[in-house]
C-alpha atoms as a PDB file:
ATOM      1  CA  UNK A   1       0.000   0.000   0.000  1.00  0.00           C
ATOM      2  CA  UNK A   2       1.535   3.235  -0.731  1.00  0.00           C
ATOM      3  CA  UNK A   3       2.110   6.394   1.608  1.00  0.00           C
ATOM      4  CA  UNK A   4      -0.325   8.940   1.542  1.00  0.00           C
ATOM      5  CA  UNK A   5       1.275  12.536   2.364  1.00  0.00           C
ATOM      6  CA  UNK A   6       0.464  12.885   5.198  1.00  0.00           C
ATOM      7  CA  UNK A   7       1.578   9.623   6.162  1.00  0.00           C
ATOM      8  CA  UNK A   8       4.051   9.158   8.790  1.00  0.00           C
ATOM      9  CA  UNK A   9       6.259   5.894   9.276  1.00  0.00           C
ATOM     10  CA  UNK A  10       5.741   3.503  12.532  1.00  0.00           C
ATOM     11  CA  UNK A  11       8.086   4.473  14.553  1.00  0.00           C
ATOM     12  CA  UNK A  12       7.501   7.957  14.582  1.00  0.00           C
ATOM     13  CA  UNK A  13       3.369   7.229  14.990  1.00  0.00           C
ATOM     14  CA  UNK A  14       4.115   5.063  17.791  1.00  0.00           C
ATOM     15  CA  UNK A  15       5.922   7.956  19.430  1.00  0.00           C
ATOM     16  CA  UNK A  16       4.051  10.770  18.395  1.00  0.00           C
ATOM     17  CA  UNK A  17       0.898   8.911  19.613  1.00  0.00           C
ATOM     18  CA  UNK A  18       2.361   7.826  22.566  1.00  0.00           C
ATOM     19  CA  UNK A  19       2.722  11.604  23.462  1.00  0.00           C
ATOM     20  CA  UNK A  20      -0.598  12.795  22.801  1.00  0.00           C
ATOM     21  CA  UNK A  21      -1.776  10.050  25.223  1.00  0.00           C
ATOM     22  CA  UNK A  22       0.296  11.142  27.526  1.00  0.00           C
ATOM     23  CA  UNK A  23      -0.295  14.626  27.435  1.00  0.00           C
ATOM     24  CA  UNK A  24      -4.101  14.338  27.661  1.00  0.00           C
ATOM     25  CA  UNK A  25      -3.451  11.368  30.742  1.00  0.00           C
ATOM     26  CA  UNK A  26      -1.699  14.487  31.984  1.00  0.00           C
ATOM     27  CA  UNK A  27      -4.382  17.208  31.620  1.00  0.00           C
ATOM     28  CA  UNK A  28      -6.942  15.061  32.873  1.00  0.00           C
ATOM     29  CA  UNK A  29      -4.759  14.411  36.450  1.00  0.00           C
ATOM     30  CA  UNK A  30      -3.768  18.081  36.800  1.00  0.00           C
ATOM     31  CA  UNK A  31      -7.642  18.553  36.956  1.00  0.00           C
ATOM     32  CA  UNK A  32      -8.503  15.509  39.773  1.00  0.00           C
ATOM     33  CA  UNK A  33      -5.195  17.362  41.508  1.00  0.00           C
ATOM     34  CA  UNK A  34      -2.947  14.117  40.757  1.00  0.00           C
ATOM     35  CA  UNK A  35      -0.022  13.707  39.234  1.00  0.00           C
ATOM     36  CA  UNK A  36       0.411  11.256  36.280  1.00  0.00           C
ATOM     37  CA  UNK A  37       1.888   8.315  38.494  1.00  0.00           C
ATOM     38  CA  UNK A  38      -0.906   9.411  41.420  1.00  0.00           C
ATOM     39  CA  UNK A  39      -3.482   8.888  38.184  1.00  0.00           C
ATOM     40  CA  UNK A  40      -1.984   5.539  37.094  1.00  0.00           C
ATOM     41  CA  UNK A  41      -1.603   4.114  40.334  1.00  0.00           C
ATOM     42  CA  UNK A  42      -5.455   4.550  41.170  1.00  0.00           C
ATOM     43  CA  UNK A  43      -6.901   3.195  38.112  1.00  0.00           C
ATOM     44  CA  UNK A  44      -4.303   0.187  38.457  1.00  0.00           C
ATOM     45  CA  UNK A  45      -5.981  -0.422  41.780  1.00  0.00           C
ATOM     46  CA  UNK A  46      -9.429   0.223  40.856  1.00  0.00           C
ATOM     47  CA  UNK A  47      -9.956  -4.159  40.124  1.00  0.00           C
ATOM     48  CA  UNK A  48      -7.947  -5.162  43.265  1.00  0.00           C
ATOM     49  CA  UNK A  49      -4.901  -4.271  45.188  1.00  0.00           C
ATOM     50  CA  UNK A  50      -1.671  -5.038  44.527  1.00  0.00           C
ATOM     51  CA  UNK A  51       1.414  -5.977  46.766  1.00  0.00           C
ATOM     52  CA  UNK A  52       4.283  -3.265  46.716  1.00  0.00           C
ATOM     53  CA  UNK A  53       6.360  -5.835  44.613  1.00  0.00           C
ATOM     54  CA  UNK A  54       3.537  -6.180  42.602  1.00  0.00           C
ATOM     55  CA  UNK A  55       3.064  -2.470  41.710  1.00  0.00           C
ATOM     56  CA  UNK A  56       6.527  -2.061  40.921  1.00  0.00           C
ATOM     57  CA  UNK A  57       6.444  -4.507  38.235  1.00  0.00           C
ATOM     58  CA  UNK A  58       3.254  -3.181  36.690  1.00  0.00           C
ATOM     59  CA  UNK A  59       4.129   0.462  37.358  1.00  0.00           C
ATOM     60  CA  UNK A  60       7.854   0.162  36.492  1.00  0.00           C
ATOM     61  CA  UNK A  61       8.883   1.701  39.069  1.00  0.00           C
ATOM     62  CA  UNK A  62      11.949   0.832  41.440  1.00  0.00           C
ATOM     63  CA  UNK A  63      10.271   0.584  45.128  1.00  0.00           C
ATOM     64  CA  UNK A  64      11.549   3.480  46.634  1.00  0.00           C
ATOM     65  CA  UNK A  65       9.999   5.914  43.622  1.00  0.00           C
ATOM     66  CA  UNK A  66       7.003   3.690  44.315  1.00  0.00           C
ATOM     67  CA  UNK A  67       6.877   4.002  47.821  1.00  0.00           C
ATOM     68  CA  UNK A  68       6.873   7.416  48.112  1.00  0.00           C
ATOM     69  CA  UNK A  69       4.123   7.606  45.438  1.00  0.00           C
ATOM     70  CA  UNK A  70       2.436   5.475  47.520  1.00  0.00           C
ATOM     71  CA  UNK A  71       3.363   7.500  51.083  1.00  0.00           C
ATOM     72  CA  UNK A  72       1.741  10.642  49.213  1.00  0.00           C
ATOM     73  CA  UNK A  73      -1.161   8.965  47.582  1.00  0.00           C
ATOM     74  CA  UNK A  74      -1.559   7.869  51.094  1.00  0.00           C
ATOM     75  CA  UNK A  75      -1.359  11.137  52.944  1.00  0.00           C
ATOM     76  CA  UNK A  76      -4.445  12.518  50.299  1.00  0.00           C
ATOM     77  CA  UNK A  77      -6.430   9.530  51.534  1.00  0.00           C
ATOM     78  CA  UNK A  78      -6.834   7.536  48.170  1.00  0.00           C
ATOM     79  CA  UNK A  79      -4.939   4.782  49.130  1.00  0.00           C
ATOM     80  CA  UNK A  80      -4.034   2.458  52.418  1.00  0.00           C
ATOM     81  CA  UNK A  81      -1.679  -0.019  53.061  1.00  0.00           C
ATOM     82  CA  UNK A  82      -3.310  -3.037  54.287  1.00  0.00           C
ATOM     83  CA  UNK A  83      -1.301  -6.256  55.524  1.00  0.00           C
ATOM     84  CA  UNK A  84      -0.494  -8.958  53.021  1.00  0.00           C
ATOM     85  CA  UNK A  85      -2.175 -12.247  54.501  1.00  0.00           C
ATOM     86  CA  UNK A  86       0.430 -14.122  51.838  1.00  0.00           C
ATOM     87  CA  UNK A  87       3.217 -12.515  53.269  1.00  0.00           C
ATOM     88  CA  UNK A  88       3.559 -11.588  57.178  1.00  0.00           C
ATOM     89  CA  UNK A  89       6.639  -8.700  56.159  1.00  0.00           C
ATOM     90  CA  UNK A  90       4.436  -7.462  53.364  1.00  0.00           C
ATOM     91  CA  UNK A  91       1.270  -4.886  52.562  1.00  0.00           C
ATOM     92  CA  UNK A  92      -1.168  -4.810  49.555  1.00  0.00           C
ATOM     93  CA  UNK A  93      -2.024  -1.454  48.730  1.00  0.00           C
ATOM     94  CA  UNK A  94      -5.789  -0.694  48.181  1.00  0.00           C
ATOM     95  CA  UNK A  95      -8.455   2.121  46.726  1.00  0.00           C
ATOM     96  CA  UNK A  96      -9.916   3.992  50.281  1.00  0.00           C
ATOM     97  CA  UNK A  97     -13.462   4.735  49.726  1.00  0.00           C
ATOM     98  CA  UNK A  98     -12.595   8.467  48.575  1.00  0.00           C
ATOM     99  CA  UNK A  99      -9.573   6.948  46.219  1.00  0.00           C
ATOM    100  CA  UNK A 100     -12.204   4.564  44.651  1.00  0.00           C
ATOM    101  CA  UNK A 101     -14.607   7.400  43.813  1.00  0.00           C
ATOM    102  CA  UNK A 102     -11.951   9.861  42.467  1.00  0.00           C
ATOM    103  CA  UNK A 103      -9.832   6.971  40.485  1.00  0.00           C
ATOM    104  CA  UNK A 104     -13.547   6.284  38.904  1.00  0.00           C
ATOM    105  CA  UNK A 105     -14.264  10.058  37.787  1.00  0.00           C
ATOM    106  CA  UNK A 106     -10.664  10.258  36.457  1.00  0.00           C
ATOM    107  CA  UNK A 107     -11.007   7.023  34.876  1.00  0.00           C
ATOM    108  CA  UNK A 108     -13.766   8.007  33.476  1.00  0.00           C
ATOM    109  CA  UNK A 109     -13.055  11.418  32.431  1.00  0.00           C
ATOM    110  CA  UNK A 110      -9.295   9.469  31.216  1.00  0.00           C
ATOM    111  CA  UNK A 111     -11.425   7.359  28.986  1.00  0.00           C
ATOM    112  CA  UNK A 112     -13.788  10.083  27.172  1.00  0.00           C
ATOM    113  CA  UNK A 113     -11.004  12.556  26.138  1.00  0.00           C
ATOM    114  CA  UNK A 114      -8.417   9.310  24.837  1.00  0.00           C
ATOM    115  CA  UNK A 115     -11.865   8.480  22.770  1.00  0.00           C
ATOM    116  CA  UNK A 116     -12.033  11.562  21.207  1.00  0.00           C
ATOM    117  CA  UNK A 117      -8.341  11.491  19.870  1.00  0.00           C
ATOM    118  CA  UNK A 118      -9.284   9.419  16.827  1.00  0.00           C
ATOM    119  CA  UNK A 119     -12.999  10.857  16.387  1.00  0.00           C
ATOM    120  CA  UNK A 120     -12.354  11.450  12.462  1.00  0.00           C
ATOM    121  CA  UNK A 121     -11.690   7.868  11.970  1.00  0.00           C
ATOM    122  CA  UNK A 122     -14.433   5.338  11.107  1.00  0.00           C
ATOM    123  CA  UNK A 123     -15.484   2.450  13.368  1.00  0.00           C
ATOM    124  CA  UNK A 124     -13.549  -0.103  11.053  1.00  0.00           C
ATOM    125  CA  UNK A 125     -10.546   1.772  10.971  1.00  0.00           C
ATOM    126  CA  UNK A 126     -10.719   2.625  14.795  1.00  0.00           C
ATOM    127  CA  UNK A 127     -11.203  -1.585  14.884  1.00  0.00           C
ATOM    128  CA  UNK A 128      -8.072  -1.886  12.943  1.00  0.00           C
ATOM    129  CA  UNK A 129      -6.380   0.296  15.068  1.00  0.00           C
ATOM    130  CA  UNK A 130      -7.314  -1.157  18.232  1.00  0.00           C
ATOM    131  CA  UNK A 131      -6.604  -4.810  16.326  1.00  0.00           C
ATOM    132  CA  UNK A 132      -2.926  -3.920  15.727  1.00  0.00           C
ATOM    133  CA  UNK A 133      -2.032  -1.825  19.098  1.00  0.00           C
ATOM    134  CA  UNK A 134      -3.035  -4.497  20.664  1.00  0.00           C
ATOM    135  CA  UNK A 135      -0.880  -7.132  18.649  1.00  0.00           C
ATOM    136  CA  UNK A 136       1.685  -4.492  19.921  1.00  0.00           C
ATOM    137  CA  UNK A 137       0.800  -4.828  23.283  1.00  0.00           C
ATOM    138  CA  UNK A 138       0.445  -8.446  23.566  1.00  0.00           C
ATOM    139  CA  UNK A 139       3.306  -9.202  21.515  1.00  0.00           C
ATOM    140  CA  UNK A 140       5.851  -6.592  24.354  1.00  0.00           C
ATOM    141  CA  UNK A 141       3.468  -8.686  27.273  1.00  0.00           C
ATOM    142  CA  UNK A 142       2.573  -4.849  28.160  1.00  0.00           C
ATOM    143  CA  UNK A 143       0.978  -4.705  31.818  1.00  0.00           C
ATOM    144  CA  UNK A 144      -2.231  -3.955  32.084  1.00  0.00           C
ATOM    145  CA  UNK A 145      -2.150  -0.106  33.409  1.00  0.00           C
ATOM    146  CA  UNK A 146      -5.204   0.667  32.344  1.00  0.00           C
ATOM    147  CA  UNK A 147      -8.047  -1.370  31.711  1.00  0.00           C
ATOM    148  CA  UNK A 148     -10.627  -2.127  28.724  1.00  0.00           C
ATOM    149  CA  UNK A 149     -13.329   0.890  29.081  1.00  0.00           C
ATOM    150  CA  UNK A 150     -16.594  -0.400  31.034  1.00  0.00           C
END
């Protein structure tokens, strides 16, 4: 298939779109008040919670960035640190009541404004999309950081 124009090559879309994902993730937490790690670490919890180890991995973070994400999610009230009934030493960090609600308006606003980034495309090419990102994604055994939209 040839080029069109305004065609750009893989490696450069994959890029590109990477950072106007990232800089609408990061509009969208500067107005809940989070940061971008704050953001991703609430809708990671928002299924279960997740040992610190755990987190690290899917977060890839090393453990001391991730605990004191963790200490100041903490402090806001969106998160606790529960004990680990696998692991005596351990915790499994968890959604508070107030960290559920706000990682579920975030989530949700998160969700709507990513949406609208390919609203001029139609539903088969948005499936085609979707059907090779997430070749992409399988293919690197991405973590799941954010979920399929409810």
């Amino acid at each position: 298939m040839a080029k069109s124009e305004n065609q750009i090559g893989v490696v450069a879309a994959l890029v590109r779109t990477a950072f106007l994902v990232n800089a609408v993730y990061a509009e969208s937490a500067r107005e809940f008040s989070l940061t971008q790690q704050q953001g991703q670490l609430l809708c990671v919890l928002m299924p279960q919670a997740y040992a610190m180890g755990e987190l690290s991995t899917i977060l890839g973070l090393a453990k001391s960035s991730l605990t004191g994400l963790v200490d100041r999610t903490e402090r806001n009230g969106l998160v606790r640190r529960d004990p680990d009934p696998r692991d005596p030493r351990g915790v499994r960090v968890t959604l508070t009541p107030a960290g559920a609600e706000l990682a579920d308006r975030f989530y949700t606003e998160t969700c709507r404004r990513v949406a609208e980034l390919p609203a001029t495309l139609s539903d088969q090419e948005r499936d085609t999309v979707a059907g090779l990102l997430s070749r992409v994604i399988h293919d690197n055994q991405v973590p799941v950081v954010f979920s399929e939209t409810p």
